[in-house]
N, C-alpha and C. Protein backbone atom coordinates (compact mmCIF):
# COMPACT_ATOMS: atom_id res chain seq x y z
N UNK A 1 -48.34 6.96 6.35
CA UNK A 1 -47.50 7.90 5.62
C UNK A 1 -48.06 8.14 4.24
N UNK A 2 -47.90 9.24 3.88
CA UNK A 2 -48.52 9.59 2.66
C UNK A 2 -47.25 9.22 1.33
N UNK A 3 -47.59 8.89 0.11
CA UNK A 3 -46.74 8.52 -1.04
C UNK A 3 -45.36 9.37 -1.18
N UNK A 4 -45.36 10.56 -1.20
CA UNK A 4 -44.77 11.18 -1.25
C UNK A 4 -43.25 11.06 0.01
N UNK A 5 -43.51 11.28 1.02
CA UNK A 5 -42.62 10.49 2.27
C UNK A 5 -41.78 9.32 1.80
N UNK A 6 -43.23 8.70 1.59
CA UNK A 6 -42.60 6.69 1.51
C UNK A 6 -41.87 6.67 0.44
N UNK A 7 -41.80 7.45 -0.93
CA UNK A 7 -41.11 7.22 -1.53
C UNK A 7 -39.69 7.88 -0.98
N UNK A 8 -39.60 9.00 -0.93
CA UNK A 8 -38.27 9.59 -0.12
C UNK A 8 -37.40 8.86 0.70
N UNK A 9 -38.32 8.01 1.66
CA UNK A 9 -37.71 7.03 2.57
C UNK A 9 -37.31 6.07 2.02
N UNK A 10 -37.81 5.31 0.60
CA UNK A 10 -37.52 4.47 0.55
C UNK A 10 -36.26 4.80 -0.78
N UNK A 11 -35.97 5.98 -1.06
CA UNK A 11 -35.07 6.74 -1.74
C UNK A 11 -33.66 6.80 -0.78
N UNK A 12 -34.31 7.06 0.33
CA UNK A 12 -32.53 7.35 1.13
C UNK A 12 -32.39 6.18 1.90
N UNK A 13 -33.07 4.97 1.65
CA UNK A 13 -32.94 3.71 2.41
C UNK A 13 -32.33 3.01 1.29
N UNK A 14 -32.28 3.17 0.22
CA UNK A 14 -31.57 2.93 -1.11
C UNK A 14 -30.30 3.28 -1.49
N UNK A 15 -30.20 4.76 -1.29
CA UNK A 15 -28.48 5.45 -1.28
C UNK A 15 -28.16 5.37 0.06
N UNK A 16 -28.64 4.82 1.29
CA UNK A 16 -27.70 4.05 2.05
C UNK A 16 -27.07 2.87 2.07
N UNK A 17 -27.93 2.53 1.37
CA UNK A 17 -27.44 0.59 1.41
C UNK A 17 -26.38 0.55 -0.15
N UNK A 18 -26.59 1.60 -1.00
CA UNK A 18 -25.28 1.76 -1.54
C UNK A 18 -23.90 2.75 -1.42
N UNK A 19 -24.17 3.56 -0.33
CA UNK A 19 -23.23 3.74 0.38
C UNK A 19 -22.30 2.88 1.28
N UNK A 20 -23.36 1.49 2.21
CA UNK A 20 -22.64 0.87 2.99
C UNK A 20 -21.81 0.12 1.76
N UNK A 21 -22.41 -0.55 0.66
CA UNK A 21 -21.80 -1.36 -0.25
C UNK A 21 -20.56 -0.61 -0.54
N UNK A 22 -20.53 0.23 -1.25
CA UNK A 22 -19.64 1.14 -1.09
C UNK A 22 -18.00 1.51 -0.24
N UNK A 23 -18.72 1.27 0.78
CA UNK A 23 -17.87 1.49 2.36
C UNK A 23 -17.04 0.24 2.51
N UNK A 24 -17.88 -0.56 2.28
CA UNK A 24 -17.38 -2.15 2.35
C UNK A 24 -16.17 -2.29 0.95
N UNK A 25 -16.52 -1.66 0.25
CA UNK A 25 -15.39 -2.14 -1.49
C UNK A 25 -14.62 -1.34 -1.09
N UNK A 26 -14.50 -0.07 -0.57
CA UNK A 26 -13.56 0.86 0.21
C UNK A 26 -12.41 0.60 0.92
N UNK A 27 -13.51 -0.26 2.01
CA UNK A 27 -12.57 -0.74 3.22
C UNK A 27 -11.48 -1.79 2.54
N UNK A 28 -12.16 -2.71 1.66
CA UNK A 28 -11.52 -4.04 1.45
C UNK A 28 -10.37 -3.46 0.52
N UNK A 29 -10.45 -2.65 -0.42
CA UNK A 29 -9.34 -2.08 -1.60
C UNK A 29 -8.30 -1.31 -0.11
N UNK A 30 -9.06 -0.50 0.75
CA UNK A 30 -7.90 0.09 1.14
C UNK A 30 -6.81 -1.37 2.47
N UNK A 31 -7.44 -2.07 2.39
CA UNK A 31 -6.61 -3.56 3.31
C UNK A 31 -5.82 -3.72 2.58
N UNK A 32 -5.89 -4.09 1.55
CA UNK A 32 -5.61 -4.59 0.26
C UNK A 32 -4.15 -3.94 -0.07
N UNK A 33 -4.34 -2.64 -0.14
CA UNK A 33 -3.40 -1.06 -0.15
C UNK A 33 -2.43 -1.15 0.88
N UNK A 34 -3.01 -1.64 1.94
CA UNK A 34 -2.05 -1.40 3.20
C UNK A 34 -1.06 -3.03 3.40
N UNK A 35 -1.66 -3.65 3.11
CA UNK A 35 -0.74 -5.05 3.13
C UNK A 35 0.65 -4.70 1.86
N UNK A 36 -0.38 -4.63 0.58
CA UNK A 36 1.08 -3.90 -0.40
C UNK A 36 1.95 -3.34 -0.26
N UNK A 37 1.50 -1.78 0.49
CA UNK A 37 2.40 -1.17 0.71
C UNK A 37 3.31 -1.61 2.17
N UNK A 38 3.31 -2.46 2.67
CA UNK A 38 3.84 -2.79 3.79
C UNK A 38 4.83 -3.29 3.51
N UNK A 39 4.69 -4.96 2.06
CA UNK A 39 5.51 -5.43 1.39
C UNK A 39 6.60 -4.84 0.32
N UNK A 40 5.92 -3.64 -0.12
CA UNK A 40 7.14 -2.98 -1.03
C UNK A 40 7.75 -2.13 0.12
N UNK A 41 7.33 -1.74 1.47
CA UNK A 41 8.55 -1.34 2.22
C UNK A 41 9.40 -1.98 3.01
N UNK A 42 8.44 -3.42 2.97
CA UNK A 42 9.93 -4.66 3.37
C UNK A 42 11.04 -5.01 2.24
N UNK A 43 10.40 -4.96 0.74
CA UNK A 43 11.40 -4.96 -0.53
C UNK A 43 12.31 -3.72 -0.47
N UNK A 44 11.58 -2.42 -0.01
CA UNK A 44 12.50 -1.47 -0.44
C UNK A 44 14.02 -1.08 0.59
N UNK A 45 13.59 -1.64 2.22
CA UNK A 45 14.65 -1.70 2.81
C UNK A 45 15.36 -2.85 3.29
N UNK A 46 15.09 -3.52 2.17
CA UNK A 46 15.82 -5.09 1.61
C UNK A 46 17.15 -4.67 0.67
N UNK A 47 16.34 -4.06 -0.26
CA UNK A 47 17.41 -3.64 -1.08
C UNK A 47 17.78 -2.37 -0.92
N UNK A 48 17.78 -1.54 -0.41
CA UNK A 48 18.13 -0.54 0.17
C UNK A 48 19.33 -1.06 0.58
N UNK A 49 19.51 -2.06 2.10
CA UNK A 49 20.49 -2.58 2.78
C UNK A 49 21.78 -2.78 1.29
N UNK A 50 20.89 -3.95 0.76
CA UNK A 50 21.89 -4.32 -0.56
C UNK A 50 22.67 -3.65 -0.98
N UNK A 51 22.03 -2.26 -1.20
CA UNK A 51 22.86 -1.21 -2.29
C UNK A 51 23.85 -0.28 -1.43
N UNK A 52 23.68 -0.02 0.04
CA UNK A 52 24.50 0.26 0.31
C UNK A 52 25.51 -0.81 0.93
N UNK A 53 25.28 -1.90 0.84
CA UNK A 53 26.70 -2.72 1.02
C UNK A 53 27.14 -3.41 -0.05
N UNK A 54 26.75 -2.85 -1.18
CA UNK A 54 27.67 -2.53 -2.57
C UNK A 54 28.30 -1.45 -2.97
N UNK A 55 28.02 -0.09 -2.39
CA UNK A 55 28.54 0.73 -2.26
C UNK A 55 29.75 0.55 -1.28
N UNK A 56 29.37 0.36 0.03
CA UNK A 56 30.71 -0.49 0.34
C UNK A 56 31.88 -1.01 -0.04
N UNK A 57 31.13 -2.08 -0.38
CA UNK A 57 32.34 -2.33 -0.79
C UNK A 57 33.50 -2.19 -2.32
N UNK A 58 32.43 -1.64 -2.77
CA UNK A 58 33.14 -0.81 -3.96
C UNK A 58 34.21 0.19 -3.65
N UNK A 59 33.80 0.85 -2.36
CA UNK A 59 34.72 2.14 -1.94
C UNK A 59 35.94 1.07 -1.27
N UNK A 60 36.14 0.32 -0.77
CA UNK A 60 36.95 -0.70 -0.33
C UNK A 60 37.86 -1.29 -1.26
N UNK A 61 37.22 -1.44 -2.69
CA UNK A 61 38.37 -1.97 -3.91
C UNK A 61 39.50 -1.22 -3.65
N UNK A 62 39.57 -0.39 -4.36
CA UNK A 62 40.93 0.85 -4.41
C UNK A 62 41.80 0.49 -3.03
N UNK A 63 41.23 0.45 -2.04
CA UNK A 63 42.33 0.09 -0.99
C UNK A 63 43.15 -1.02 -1.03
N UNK A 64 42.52 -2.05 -1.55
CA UNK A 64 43.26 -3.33 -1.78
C UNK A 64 44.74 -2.99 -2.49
N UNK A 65 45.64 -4.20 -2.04
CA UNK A 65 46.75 -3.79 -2.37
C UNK A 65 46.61 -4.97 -3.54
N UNK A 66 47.50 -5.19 -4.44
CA UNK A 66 47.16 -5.53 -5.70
C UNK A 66 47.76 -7.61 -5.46
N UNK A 67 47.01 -8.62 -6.11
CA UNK A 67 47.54 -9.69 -5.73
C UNK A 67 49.22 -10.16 -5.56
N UNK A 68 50.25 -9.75 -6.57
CA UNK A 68 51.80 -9.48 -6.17
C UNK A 68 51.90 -8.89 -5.43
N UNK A 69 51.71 -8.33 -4.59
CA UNK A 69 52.59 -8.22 -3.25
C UNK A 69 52.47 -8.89 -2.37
């Protein structure tokens, strides 16, 4: 192969191997992303539940009849 080639080749054998690097910090941030967000949607319909069975029972006060009777 003449200089010209070999360098080219050894140019896009270079921005591949920092592409795979790349791919790899990608992959791992987006795992990373997906475990999080999994946990703030187990927090959010945690308390979700919460708030509407405080709403609950808030709407339930007023019915109570008062301790004398």
């Amino acid at each position: 192969m003449d200089t010209q080639t070999d360098s080219r080749l050894t140019a896009i054998e270079t921005k591949l191997a920092y592409l795979e690097d790349f791919m790899n910090q990608l992959q791992a941030v987006t795992v990373e992303h997906t475990k999080t967000i999994e946990v703030l949607k187990t927090e959010n319909q945690i308390l979700s539940g919460r708030l509407h069975d405080l709403i609950d029972s808030l709407e339930e006060i007023p019915n109570r009849k008062p301790p004398h009777y």
